[in-house]
N, C-alpha and C. Protein backbone atom coordinates (compact mmCIF):
# COMPACT_ATOMS: atom_id res chain seq x y z
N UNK A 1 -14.30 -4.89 15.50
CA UNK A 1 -13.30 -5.21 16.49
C UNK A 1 -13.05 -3.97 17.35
N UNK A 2 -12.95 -3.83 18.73
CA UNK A 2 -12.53 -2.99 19.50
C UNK A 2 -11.41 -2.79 19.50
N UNK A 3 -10.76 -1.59 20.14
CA UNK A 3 -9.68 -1.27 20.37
C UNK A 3 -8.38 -2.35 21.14
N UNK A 4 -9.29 -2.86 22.14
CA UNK A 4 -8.65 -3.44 23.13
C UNK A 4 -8.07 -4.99 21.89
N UNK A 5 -8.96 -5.31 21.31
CA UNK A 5 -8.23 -6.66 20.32
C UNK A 5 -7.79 -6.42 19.19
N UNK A 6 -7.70 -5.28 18.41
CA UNK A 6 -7.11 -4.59 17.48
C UNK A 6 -5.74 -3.89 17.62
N UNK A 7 -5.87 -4.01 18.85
CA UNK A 7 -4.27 -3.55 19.40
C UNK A 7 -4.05 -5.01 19.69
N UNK A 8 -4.24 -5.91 20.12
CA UNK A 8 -3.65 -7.07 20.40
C UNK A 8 -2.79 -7.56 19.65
N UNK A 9 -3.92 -7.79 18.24
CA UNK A 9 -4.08 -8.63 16.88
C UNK A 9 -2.59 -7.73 16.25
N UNK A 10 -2.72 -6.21 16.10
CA UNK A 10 -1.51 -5.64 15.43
C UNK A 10 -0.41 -5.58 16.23
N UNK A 11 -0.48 -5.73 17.54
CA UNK A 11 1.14 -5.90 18.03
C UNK A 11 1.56 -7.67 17.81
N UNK A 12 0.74 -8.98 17.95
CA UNK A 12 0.89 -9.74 17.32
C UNK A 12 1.65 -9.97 16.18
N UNK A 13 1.20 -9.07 15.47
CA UNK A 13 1.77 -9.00 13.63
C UNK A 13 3.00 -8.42 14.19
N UNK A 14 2.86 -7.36 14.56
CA UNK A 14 4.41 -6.17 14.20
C UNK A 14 5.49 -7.33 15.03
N UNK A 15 5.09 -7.23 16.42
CA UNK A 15 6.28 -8.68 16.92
C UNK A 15 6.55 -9.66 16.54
N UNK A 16 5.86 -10.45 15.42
CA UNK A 16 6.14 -11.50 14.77
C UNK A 16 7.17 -10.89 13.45
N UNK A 17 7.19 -10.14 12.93
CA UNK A 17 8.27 -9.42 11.88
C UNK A 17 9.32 -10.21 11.88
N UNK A 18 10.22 -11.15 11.11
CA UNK A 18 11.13 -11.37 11.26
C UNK A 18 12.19 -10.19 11.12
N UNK A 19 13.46 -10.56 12.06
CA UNK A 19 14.38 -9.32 12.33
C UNK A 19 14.66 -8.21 11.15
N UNK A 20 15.45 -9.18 10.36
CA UNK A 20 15.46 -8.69 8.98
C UNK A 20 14.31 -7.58 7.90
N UNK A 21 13.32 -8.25 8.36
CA UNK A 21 12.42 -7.29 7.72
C UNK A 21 11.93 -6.03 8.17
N UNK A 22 11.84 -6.25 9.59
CA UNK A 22 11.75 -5.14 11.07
C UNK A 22 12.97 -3.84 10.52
N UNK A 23 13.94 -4.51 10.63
CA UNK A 23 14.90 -3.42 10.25
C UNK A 23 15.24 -2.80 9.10
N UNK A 24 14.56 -3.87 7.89
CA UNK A 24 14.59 -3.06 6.39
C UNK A 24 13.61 -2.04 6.24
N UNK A 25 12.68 -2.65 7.01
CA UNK A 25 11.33 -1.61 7.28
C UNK A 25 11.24 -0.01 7.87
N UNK A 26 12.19 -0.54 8.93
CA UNK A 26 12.64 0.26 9.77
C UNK A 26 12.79 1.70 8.59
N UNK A 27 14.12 1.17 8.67
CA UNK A 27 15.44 2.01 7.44
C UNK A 27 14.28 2.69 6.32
N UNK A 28 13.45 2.44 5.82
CA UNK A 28 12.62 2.64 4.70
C UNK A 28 11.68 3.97 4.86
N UNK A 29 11.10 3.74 6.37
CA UNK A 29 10.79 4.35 6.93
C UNK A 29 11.38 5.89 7.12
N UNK A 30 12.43 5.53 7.44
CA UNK A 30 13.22 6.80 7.85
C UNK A 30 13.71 7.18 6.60
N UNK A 31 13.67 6.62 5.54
CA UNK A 31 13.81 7.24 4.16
C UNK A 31 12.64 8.38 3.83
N UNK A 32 11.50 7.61 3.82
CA UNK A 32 10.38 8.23 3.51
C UNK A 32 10.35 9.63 4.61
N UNK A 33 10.83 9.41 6.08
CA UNK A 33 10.75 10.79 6.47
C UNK A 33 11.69 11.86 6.11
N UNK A 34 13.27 11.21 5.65
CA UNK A 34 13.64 12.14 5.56
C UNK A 34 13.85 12.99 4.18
N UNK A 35 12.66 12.16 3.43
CA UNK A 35 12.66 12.80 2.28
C UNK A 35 11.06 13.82 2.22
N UNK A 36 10.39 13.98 2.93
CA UNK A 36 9.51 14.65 3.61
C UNK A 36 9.65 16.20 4.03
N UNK A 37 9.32 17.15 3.19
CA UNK A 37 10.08 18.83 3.56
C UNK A 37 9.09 19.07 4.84
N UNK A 38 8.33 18.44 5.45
CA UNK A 38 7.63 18.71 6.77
C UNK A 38 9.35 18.18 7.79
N UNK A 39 9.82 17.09 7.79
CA UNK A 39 11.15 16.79 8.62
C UNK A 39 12.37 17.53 8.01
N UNK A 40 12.72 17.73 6.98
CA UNK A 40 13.66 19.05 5.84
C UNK A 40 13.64 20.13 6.37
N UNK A 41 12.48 20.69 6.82
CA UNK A 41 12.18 21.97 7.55
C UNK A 41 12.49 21.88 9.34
N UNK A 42 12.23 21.42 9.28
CA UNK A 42 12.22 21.28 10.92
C UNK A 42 13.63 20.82 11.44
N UNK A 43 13.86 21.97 12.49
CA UNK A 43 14.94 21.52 13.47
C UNK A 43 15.07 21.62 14.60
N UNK A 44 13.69 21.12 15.37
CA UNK A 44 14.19 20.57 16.80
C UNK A 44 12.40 19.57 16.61
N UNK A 45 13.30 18.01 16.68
CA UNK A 45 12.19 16.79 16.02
C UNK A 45 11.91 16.71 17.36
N UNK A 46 10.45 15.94 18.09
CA UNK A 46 10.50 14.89 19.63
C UNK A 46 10.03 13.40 18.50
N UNK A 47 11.19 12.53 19.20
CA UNK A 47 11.20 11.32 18.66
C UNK A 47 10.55 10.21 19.80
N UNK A 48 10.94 9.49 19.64
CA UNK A 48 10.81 8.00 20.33
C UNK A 48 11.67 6.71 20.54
N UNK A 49 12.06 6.50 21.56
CA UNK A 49 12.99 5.01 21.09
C UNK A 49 12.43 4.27 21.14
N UNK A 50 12.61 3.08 20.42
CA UNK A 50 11.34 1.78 19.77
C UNK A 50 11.55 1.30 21.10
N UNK A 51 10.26 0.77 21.45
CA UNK A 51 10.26 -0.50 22.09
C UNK A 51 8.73 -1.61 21.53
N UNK A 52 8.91 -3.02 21.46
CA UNK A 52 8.27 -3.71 20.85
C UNK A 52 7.90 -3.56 19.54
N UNK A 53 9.15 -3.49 18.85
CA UNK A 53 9.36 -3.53 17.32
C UNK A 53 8.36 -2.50 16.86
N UNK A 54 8.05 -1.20 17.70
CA UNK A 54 8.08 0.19 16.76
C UNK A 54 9.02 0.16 15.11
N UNK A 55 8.47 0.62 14.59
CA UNK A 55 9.73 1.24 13.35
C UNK A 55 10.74 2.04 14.34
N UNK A 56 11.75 1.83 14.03
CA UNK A 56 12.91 1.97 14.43
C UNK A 56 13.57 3.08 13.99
N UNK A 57 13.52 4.87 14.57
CA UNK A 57 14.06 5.90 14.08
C UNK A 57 15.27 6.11 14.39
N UNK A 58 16.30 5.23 15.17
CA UNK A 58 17.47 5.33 15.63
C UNK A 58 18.47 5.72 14.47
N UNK A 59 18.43 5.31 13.21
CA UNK A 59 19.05 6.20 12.11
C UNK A 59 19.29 7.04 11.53
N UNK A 60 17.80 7.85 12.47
CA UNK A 60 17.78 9.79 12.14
C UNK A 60 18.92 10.28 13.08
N UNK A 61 18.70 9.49 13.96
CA UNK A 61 19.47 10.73 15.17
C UNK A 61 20.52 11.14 14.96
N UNK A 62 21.23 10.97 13.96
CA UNK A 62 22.62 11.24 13.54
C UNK A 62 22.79 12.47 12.95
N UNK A 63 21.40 12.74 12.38
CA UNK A 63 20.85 13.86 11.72
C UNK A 63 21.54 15.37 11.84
N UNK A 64 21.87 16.33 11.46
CA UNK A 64 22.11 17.57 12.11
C UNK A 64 20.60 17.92 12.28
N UNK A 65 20.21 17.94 13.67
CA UNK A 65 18.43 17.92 14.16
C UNK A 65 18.53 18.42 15.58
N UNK A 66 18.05 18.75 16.52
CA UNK A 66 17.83 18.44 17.56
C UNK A 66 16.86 17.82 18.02
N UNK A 67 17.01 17.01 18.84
CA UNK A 67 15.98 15.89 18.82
C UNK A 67 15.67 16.25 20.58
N UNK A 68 14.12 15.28 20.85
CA UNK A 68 14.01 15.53 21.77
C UNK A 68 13.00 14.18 22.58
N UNK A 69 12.93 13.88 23.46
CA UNK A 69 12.91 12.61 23.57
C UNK A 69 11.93 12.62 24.81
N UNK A 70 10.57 11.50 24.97
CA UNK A 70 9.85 12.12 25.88
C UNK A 70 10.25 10.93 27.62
N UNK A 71 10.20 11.64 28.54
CA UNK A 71 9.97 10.75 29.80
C UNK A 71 8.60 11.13 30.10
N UNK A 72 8.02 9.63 30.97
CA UNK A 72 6.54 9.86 31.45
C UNK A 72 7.29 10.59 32.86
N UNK A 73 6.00 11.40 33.18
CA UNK A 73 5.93 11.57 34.95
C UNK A 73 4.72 11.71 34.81
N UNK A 74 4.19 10.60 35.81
CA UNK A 74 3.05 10.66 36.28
C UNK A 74 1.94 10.16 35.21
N UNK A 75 1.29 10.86 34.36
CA UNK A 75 0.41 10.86 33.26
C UNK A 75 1.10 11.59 32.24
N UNK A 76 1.33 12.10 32.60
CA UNK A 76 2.07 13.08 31.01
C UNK A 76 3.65 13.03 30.52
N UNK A 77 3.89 13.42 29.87
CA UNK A 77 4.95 13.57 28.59
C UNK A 77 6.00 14.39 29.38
N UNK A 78 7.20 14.65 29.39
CA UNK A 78 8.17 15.39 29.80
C UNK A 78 9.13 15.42 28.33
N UNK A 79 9.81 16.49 27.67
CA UNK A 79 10.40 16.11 27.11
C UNK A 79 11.68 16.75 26.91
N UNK A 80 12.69 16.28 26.73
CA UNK A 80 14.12 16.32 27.09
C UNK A 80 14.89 16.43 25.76
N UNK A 81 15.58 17.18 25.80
CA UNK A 81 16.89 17.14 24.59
C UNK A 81 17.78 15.71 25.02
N UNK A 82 18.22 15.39 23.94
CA UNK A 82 19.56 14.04 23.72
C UNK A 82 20.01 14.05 22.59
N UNK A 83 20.83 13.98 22.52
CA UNK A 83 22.03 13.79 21.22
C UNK A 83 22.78 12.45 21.32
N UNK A 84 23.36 11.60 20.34
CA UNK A 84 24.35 10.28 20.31
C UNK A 84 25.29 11.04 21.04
N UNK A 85 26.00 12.07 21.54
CA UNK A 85 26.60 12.78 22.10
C UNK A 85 26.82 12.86 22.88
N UNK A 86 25.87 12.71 23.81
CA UNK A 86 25.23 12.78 24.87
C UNK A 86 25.77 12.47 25.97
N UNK A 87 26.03 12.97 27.40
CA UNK A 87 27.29 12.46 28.14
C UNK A 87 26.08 11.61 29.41
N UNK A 88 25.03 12.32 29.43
CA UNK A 88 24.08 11.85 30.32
C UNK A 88 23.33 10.24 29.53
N UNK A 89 23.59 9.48 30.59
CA UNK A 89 22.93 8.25 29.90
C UNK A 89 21.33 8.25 30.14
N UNK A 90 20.92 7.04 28.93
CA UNK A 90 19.50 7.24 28.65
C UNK A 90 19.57 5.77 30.19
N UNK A 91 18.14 6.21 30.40
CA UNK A 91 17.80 5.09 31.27
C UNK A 91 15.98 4.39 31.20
N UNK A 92 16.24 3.35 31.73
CA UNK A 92 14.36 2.51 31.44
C UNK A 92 13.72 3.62 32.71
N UNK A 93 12.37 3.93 31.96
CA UNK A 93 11.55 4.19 32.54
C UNK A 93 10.54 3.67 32.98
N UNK A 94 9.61 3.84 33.54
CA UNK A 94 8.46 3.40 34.31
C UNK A 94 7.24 2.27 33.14
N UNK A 95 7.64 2.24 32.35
CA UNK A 95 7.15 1.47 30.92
C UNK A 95 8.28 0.48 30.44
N UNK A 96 9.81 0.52 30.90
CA UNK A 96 10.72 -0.06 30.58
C UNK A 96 11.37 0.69 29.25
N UNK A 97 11.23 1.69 28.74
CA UNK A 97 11.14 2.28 27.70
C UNK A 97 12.54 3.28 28.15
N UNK A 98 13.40 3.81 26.86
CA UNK A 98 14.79 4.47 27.49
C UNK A 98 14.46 5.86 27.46
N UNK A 99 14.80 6.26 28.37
CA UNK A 99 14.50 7.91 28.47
C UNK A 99 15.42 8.57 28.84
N UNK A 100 15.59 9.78 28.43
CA UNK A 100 16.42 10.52 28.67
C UNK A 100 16.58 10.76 30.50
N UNK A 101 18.01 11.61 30.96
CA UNK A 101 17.86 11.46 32.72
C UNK A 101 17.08 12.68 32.61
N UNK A 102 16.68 12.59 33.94
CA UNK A 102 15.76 13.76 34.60
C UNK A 102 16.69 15.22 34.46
N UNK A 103 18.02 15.43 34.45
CA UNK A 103 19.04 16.41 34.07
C UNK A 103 18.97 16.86 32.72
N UNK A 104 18.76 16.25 31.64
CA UNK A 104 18.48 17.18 30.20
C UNK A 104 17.92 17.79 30.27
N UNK A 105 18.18 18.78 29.25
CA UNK A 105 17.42 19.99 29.18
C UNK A 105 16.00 19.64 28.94
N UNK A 106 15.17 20.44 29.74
CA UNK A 106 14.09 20.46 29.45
C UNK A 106 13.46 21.12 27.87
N UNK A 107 12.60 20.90 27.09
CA UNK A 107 12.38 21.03 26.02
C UNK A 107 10.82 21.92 25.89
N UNK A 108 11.15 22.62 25.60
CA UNK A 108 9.62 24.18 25.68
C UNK A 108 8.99 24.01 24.76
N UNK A 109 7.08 23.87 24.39
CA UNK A 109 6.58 23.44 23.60
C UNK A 109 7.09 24.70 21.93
N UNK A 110 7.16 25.81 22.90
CA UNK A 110 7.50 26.11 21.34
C UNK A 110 8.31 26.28 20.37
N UNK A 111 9.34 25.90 20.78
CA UNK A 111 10.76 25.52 20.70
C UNK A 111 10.38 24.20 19.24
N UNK A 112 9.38 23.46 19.70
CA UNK A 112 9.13 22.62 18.80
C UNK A 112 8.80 22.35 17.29
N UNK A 113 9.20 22.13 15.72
CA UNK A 113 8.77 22.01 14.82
C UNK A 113 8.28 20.82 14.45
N UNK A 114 7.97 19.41 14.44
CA UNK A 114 8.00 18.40 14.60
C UNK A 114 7.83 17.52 15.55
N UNK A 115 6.74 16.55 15.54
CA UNK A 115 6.69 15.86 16.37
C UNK A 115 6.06 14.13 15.62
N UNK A 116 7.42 13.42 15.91
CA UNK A 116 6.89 12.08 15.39
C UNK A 116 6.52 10.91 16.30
N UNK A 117 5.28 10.62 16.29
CA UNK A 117 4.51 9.69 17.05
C UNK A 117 4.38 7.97 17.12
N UNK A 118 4.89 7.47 17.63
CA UNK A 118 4.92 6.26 17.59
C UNK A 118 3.17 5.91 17.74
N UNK A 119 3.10 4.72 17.07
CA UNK A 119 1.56 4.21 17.18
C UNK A 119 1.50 2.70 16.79
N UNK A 120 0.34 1.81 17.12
CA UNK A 120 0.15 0.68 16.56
C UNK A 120 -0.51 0.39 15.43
N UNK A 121 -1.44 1.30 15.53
CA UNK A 121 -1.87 1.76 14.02
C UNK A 121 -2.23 3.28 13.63
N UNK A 122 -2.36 3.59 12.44
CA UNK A 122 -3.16 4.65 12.75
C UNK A 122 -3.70 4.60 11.37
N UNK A 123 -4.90 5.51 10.79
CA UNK A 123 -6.59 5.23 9.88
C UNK A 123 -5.83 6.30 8.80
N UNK A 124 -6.54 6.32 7.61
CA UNK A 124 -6.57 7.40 6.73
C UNK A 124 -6.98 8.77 7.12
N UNK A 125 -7.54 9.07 8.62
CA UNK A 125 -8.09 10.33 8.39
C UNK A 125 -7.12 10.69 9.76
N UNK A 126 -5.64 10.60 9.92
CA UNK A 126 -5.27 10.70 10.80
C UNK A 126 -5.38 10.27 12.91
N UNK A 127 -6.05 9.57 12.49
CA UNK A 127 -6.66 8.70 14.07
C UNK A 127 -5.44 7.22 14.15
N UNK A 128 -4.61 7.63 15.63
CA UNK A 128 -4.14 6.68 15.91
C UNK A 128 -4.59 5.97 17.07
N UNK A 129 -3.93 4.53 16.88
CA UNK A 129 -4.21 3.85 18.00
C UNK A 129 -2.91 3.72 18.54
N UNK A 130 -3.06 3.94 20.18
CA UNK A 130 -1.84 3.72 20.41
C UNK A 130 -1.66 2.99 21.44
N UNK A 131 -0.71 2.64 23.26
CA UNK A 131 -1.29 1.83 23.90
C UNK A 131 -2.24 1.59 25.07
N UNK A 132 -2.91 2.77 24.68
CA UNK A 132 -4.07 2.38 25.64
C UNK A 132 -3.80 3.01 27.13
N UNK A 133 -2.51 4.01 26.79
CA UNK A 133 -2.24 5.16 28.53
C UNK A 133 -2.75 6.81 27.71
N UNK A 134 -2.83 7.06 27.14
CA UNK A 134 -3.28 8.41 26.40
C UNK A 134 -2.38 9.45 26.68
N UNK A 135 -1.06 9.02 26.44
CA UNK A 135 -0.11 10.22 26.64
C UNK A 135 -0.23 11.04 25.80
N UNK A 136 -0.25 10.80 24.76
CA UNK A 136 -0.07 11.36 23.60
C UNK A 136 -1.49 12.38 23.40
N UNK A 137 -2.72 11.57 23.39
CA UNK A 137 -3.94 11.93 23.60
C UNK A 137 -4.19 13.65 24.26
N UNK A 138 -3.60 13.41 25.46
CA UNK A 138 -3.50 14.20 26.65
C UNK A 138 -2.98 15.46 25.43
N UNK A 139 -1.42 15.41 25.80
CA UNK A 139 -0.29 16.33 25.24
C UNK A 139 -0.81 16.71 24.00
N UNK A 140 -1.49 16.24 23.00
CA UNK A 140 -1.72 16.95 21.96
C UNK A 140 -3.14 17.41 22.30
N UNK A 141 -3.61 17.18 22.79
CA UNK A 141 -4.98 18.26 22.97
C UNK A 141 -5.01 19.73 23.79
N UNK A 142 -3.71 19.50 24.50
CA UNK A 142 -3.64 20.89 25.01
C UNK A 142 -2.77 21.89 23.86
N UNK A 143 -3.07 23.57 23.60
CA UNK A 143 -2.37 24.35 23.62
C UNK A 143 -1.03 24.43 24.61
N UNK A 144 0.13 25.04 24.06
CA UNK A 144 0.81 24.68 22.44
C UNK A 144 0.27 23.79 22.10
N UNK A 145 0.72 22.53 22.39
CA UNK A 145 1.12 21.29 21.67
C UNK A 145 0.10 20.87 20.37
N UNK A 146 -1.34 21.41 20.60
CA UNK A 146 -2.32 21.17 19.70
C UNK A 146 -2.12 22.23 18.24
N UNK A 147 -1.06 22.64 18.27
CA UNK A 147 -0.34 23.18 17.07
C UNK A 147 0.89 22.79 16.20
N UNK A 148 0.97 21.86 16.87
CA UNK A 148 2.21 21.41 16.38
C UNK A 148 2.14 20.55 15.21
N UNK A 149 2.90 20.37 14.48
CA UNK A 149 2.85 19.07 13.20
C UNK A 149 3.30 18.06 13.84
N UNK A 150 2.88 17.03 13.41
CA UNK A 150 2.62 15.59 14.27
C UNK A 150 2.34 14.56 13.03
N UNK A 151 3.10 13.56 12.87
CA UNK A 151 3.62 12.62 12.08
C UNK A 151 3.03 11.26 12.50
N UNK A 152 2.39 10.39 12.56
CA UNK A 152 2.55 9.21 12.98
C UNK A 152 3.22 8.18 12.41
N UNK A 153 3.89 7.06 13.24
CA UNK A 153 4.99 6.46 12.74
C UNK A 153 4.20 4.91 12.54
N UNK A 154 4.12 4.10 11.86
CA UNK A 154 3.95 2.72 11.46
C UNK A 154 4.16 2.10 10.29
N UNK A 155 3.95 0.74 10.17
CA UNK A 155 3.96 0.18 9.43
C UNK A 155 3.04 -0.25 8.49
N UNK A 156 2.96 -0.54 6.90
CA UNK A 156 2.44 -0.24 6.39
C UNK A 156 1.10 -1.54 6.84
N UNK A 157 1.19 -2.62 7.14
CA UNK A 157 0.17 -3.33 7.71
C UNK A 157 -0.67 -2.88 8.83
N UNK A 158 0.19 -1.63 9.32
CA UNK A 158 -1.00 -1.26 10.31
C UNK A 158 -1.57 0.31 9.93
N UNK A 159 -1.75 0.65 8.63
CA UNK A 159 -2.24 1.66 8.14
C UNK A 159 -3.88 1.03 8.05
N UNK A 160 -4.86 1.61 8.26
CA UNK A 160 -6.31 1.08 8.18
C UNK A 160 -7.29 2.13 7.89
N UNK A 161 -7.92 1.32 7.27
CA UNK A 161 -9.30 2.20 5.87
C UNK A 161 -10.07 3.61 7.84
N UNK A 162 -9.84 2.86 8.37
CA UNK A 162 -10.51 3.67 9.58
C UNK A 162 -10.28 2.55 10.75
N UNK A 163 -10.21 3.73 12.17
CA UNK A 163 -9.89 2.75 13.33
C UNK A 163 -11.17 3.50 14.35
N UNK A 164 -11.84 2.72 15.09
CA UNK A 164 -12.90 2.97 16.29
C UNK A 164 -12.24 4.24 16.97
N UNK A 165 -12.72 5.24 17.22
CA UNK A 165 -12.42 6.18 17.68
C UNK A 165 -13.06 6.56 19.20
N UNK A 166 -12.56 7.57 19.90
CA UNK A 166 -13.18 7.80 21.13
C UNK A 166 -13.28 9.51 21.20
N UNK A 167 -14.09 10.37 21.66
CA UNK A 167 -14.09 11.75 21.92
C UNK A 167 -12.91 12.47 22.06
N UNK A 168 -11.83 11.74 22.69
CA UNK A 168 -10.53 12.55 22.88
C UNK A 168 -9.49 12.19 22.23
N UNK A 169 -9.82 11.53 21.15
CA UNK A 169 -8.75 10.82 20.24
C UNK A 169 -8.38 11.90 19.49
N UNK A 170 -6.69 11.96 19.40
CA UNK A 170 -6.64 13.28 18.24
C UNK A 170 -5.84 12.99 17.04
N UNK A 171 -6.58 13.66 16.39
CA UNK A 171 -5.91 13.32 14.74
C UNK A 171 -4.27 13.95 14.50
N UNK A 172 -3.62 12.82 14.19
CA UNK A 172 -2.46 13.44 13.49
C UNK A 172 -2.42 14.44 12.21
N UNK A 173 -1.54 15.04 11.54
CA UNK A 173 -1.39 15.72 10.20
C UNK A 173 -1.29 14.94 9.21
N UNK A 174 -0.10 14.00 9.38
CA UNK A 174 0.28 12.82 8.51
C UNK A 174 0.25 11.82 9.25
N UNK A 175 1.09 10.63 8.41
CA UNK A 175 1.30 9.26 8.79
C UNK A 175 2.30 8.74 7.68
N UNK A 176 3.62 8.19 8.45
CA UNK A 176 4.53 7.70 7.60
C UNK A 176 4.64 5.91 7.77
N UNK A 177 4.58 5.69 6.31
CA UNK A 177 4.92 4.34 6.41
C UNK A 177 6.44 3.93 5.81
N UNK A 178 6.95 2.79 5.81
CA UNK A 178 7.75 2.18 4.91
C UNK A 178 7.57 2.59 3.67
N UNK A 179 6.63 2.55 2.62
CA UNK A 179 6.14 3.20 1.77
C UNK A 179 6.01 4.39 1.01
N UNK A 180 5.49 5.14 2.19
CA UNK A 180 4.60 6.29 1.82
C UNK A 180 4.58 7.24 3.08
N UNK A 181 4.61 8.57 3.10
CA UNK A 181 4.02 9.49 3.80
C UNK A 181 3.28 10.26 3.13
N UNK A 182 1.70 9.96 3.77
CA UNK A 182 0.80 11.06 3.33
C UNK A 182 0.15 12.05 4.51
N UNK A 183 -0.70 13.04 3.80
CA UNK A 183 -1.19 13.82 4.83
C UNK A 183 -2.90 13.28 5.02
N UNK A 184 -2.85 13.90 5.96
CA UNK A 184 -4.46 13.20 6.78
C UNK A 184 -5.57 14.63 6.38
């Protein structure tokens, strides 16, 4: 199966989740990270806000963390401090996705300990799939960022023995499920 119907087939599944389970999943999830001394250690996370029934990290943010949250411009990643605190509202971006305003602080790669990745799936040897714009792709192949610890976030149905790969695909460290977080 290619990429292009393997992403279909698993956003299929993950959007079909009934609510209930989406959100127990969710919650489980964020157990498993925050019992994880890779997130224990780290204090300034870049997260994600779900959209299309992602696992759902909105339960960390409460965290004593600083979190940091990405906007697209253009092709790449921007990424911004936010707190529940927060006086600046989040707004949809160019994906429909909530992003921090263009006024937060800007966020310096090395400033960074943590970085958790939303994905649709991702393989045992750290290879995610994700949707097919290569933000992520991009941003982690450059210095800094290609130093950073990097987490991928899914569900345990979309963990896979191996996923089709491409030259610029980059491997995560770990991968957290509902389940389990292991390293790659």
């Amino acid at each position: 199966m290619d990429k292009k119907e393997l992403r279909r087939s698993l956003l299929k599944t993950r959007q079909s989740l009934p609510l209930e389970i989406y959100q127990s999943q969710s919650l489980q999830v964020c157990e498993q990270l925050k019992a994880s001394q890779l997130f224990v250690d780290a204090k300034l996370i870049l997260a994600y806000f779900s959209t299309r029934q992602e696992p759902d990290l909105s339960s960390l943010f409460s965290l004593p963390k600083t979190w940091g949250f990405p906007r697209c411009v253009d092709a790449e990643l921007c990424w911004h401090e936010w707190s529940l605190n927060d006086s600046l509202p989040l707004q949809k971006g160019a994906f429909g996705i909530l992003e921090p305003s263009v006024d937060a602080p800007v966020i310096q790669p090395d400033a960074v300990d943590l970085i958790l990745v939303p994905a649709v799936a991702c393989d045992r040897q750290g290879y995610r799939l994700g949707y097919g714009g290569g933000y992520y792709d991009r941003l982690l192949n450059r210095p800094p960022w290609n130093q950073k610890t990097t987490i991928g976030i899914v569900f345990d149905f979309a963990t896979l023995t191996t996923l089709p790969i491409d030259p610029w695909d980059q491997r995560l460290q770990a991968v957290c499920t509902e389940s389990r977080l292991f390293s790659c």
